[in-house]
PDB file of N, CA and C in Angstrom:
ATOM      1  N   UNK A   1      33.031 -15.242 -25.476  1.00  0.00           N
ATOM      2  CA  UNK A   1      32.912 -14.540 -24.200  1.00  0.00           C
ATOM      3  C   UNK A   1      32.916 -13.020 -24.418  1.00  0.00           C
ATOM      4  N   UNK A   2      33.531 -12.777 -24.757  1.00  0.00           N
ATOM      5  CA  UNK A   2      33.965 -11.405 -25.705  1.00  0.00           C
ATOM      6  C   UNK A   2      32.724 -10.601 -26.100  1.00  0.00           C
ATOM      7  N   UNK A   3      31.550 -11.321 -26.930  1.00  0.00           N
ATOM      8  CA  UNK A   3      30.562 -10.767 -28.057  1.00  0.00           C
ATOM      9  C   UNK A   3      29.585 -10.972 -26.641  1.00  0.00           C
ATOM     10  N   UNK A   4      29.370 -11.454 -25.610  1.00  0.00           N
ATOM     11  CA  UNK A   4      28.427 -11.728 -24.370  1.00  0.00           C
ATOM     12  C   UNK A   4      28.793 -10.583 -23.868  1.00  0.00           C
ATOM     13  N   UNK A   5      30.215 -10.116 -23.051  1.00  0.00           N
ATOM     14  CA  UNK A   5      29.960  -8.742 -22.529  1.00  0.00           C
ATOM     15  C   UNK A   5      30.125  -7.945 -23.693  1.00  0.00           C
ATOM     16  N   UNK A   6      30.040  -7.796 -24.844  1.00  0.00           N
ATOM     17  CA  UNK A   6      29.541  -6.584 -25.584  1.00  0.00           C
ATOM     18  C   UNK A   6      28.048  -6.350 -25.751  1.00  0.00           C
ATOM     19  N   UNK A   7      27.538  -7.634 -25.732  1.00  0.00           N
ATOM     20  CA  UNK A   7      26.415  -7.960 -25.708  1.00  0.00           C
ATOM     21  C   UNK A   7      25.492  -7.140 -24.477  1.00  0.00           C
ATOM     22  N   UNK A   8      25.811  -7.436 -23.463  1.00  0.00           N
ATOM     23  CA  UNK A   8      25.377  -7.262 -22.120  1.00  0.00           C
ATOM     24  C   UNK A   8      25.692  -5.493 -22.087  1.00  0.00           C
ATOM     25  N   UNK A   9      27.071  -5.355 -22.416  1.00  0.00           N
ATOM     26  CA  UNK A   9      26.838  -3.847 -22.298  1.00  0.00           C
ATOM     27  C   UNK A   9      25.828  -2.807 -22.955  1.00  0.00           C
ATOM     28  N   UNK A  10      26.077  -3.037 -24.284  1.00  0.00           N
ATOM     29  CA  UNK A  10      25.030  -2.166 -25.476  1.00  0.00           C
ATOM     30  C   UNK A  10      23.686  -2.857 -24.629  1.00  0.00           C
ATOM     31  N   UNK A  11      23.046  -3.539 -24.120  1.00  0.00           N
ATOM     32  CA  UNK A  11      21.989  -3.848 -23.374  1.00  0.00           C
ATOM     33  C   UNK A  11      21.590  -2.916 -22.201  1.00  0.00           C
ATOM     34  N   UNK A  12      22.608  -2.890 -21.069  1.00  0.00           N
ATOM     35  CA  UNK A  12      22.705  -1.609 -20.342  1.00  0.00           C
ATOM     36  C   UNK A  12      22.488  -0.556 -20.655  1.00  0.00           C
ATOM     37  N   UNK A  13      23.478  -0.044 -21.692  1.00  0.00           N
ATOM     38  CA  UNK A  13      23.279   1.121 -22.198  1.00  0.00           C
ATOM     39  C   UNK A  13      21.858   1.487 -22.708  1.00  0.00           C
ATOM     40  N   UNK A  14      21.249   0.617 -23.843  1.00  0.00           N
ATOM     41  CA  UNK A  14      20.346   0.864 -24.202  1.00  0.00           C
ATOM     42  C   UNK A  14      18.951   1.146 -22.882  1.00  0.00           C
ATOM     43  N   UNK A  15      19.120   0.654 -22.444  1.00  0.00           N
ATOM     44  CA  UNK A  15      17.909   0.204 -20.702  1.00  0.00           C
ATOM     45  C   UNK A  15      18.604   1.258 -20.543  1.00  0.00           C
ATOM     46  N   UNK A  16      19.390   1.945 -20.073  1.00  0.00           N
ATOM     47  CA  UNK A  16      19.586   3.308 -19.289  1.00  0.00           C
ATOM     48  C   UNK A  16      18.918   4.710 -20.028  1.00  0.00           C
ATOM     49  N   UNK A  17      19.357   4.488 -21.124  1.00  0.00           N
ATOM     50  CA  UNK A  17      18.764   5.614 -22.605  1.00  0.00           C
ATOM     51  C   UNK A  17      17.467   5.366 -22.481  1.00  0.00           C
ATOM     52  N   UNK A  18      17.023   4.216 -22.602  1.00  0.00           N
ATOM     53  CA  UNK A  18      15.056   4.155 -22.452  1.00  0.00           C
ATOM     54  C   UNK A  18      14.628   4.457 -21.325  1.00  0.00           C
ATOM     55  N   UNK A  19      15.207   4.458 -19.867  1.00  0.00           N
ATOM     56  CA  UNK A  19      14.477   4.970 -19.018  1.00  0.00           C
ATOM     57  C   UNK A  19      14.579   6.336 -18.379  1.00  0.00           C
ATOM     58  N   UNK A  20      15.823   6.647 -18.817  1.00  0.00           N
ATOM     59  CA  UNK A  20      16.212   7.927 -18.612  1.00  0.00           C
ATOM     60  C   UNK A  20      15.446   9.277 -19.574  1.00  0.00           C
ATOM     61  N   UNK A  21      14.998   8.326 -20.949  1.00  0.00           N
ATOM     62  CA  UNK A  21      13.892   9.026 -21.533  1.00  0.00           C
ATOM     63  C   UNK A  21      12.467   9.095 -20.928  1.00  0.00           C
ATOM     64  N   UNK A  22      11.861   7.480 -20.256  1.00  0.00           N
ATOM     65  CA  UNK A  22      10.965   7.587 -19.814  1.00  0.00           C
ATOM     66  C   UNK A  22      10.663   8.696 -18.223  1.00  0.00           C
ATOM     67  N   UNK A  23      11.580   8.492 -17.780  1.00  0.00           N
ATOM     68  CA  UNK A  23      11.647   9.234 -16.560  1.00  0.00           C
ATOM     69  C   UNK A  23      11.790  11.173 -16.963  1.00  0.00           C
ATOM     70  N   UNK A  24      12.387  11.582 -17.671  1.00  0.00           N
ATOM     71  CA  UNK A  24      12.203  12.735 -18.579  1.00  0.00           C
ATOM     72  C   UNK A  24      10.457  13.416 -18.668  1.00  0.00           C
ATOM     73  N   UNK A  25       9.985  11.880 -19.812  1.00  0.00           N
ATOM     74  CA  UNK A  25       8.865  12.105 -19.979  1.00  0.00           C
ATOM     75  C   UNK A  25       7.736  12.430 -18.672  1.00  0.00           C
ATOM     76  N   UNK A  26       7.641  11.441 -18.013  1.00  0.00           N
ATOM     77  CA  UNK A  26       6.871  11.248 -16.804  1.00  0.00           C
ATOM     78  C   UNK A  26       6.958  12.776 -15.977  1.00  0.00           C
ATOM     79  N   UNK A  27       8.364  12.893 -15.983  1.00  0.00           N
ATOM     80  CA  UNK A  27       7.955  14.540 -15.291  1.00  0.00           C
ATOM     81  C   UNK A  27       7.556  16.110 -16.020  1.00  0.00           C
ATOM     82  N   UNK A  28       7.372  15.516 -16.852  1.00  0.00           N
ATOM     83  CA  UNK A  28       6.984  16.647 -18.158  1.00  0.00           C
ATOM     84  C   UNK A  28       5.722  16.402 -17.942  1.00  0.00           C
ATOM     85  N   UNK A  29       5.149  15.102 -18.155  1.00  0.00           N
ATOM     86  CA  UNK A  29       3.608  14.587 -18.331  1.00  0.00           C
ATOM     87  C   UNK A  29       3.418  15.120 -16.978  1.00  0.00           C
ATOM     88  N   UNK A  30       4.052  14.789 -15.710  1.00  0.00           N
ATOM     89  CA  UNK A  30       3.498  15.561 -14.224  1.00  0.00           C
ATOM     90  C   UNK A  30       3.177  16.902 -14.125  1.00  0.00           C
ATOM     91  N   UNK A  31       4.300  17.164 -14.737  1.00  0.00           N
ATOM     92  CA  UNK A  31       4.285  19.287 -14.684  1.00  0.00           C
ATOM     93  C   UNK A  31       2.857  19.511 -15.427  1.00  0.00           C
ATOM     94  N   UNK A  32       2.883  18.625 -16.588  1.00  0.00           N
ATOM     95  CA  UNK A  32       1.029  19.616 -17.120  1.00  0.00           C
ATOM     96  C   UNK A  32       0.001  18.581 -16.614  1.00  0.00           C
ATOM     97  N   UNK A  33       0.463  18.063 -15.712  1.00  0.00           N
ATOM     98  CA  UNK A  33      -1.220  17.638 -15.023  1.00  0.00           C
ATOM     99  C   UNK A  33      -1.638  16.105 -15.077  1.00  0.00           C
ATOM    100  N   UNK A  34      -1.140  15.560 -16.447  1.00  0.00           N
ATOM    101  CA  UNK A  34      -1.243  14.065 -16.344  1.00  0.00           C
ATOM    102  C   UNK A  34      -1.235  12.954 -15.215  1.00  0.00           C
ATOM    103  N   UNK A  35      -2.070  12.285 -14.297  1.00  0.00           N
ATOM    104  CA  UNK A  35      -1.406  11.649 -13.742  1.00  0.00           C
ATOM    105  C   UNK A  35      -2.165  10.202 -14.523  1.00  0.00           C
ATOM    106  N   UNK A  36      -1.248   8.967 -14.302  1.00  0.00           N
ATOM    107  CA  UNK A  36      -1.893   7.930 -15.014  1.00  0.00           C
ATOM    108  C   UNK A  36      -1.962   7.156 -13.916  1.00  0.00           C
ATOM    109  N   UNK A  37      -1.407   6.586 -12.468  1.00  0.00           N
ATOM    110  CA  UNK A  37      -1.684   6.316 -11.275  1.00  0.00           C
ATOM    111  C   UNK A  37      -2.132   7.008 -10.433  1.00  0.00           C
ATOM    112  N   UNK A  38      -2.554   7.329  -9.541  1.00  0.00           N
ATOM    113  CA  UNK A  38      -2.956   7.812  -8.111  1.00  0.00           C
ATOM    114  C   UNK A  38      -2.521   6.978  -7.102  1.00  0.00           C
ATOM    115  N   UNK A  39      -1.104   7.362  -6.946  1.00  0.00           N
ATOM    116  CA  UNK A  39      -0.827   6.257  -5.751  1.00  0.00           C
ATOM    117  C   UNK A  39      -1.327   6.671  -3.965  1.00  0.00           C
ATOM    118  N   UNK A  40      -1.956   7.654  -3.823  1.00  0.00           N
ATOM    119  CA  UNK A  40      -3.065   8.251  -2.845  1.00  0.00           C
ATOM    120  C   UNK A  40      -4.070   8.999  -3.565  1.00  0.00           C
ATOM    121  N   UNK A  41      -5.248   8.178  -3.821  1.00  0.00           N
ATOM    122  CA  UNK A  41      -5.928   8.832  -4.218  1.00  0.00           C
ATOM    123  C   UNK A  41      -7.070   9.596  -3.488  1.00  0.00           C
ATOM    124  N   UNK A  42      -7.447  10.303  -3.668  1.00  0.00           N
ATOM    125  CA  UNK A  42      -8.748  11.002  -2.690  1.00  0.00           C
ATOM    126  C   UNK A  42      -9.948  10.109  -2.317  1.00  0.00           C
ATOM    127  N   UNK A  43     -10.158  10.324  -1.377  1.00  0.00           N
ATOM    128  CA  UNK A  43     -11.395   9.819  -0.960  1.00  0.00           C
ATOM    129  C   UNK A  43     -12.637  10.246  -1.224  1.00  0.00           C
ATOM    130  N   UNK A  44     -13.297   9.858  -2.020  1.00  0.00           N
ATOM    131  CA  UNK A  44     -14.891  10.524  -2.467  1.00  0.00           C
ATOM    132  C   UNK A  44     -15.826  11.004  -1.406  1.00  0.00           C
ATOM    133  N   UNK A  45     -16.432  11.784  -0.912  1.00  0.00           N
ATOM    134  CA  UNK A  45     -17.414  12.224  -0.047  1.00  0.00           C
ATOM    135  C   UNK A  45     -18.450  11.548  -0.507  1.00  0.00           C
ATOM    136  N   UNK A  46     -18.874  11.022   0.667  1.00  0.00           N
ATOM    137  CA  UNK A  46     -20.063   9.902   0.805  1.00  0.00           C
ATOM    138  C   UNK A  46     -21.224  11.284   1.572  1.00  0.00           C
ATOM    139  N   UNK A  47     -22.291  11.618   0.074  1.00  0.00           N
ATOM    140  CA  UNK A  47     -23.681  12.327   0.043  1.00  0.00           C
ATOM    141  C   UNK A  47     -24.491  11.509   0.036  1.00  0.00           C
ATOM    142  N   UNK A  48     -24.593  10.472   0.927  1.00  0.00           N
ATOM    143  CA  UNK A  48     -25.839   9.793   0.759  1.00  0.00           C
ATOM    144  C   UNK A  48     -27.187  10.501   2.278  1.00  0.00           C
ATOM    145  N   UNK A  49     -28.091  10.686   2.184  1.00  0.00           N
ATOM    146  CA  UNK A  49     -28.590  11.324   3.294  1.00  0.00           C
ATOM    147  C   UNK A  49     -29.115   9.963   4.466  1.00  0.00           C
ATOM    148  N   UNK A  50     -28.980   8.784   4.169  1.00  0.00           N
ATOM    149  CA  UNK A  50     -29.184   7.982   5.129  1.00  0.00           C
ATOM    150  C   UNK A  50     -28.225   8.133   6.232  1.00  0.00           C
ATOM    151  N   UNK A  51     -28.101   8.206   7.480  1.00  0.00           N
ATOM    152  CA  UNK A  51     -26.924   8.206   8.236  1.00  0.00           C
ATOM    153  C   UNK A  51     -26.463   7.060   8.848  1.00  0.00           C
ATOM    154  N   UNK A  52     -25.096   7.132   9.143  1.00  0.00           N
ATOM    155  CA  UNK A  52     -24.745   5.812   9.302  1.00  0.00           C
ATOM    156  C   UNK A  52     -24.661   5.535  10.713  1.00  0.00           C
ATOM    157  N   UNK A  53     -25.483   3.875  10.680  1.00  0.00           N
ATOM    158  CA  UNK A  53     -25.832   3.254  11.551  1.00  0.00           C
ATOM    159  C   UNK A  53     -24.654   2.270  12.558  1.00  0.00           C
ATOM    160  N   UNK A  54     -24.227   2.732  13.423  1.00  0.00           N
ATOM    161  CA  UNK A  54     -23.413   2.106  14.880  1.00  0.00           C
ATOM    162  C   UNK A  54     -24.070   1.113  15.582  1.00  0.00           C
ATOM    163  N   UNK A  55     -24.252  -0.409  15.867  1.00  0.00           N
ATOM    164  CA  UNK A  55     -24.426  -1.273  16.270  1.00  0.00           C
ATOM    165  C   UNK A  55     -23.621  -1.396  17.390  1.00  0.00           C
ATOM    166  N   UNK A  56     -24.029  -1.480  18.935  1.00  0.00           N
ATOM    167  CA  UNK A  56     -23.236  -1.461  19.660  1.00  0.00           C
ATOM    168  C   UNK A  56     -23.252  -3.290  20.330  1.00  0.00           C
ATOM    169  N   UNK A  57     -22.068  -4.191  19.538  1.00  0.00           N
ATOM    170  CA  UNK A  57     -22.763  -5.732  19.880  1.00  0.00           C
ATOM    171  C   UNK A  57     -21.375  -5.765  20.217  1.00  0.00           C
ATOM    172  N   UNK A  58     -22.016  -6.984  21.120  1.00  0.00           N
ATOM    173  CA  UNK A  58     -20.856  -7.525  21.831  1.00  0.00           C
ATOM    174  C   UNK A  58     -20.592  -9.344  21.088  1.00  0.00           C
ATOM    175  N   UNK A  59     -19.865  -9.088  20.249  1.00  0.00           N
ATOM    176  CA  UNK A  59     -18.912 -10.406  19.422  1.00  0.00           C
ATOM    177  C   UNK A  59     -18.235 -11.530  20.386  1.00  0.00           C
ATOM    178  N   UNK A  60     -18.128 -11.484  21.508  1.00  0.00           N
ATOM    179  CA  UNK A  60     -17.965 -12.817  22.523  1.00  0.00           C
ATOM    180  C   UNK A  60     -17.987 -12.539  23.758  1.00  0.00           C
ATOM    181  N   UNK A  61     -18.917 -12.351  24.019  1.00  0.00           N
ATOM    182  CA  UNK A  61     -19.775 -12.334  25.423  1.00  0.00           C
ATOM    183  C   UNK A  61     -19.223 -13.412  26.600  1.00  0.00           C
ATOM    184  N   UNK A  62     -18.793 -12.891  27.458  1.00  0.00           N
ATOM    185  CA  UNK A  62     -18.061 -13.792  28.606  1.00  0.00           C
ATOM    186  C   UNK A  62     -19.408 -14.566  29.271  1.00  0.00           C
ATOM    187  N   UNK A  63     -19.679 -15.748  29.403  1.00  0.00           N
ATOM    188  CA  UNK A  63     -20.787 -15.854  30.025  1.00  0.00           C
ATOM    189  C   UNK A  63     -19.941 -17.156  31.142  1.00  0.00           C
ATOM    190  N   UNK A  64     -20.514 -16.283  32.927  1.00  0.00           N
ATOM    191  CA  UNK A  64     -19.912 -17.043  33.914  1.00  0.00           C
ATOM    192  C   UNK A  64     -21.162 -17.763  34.569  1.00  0.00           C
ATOM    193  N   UNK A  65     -21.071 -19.136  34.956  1.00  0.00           N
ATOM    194  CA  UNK A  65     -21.799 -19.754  35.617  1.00  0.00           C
ATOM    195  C   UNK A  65     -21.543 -19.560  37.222  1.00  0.00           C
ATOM    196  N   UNK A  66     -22.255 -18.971  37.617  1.00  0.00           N
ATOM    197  CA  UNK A  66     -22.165 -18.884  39.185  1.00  0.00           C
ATOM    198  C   UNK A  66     -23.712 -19.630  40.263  1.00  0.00           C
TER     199      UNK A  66
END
């Protein structure tokens, strides 16, 4: 039982040291510009010269018998 939580601790520890490095890194890599996600990324401008076409339809048409 003993060698399990020693076990488990040096485990913690180690996972805290690796991400506390990774997280280090990541904002170093941010400060000069790196990004490796785009979690909002920009929207591309659409240059196409066709313009876009509006269909004005009606998708369920009430039709009353009178």
């Amino acid at each position: 039982m003993d060698a399990l939580v020693h076990t488990l601790t040096s485990f913690l520890i180690v996972m805290g040291i690796v991400s506390t490095v990774l997280l280090i890194l990541g904002f170093l890599l941010k400060a000069k510009g790196v990004t490796f996600v785009e979690f909002f990324p920009k929207k591309q401008e659409n240059v196409s010269q066709t313009p876009n076409i509006i269909y004005n339809t009606i998708t369920n048409p009430v039709v009353s018998n009178s």
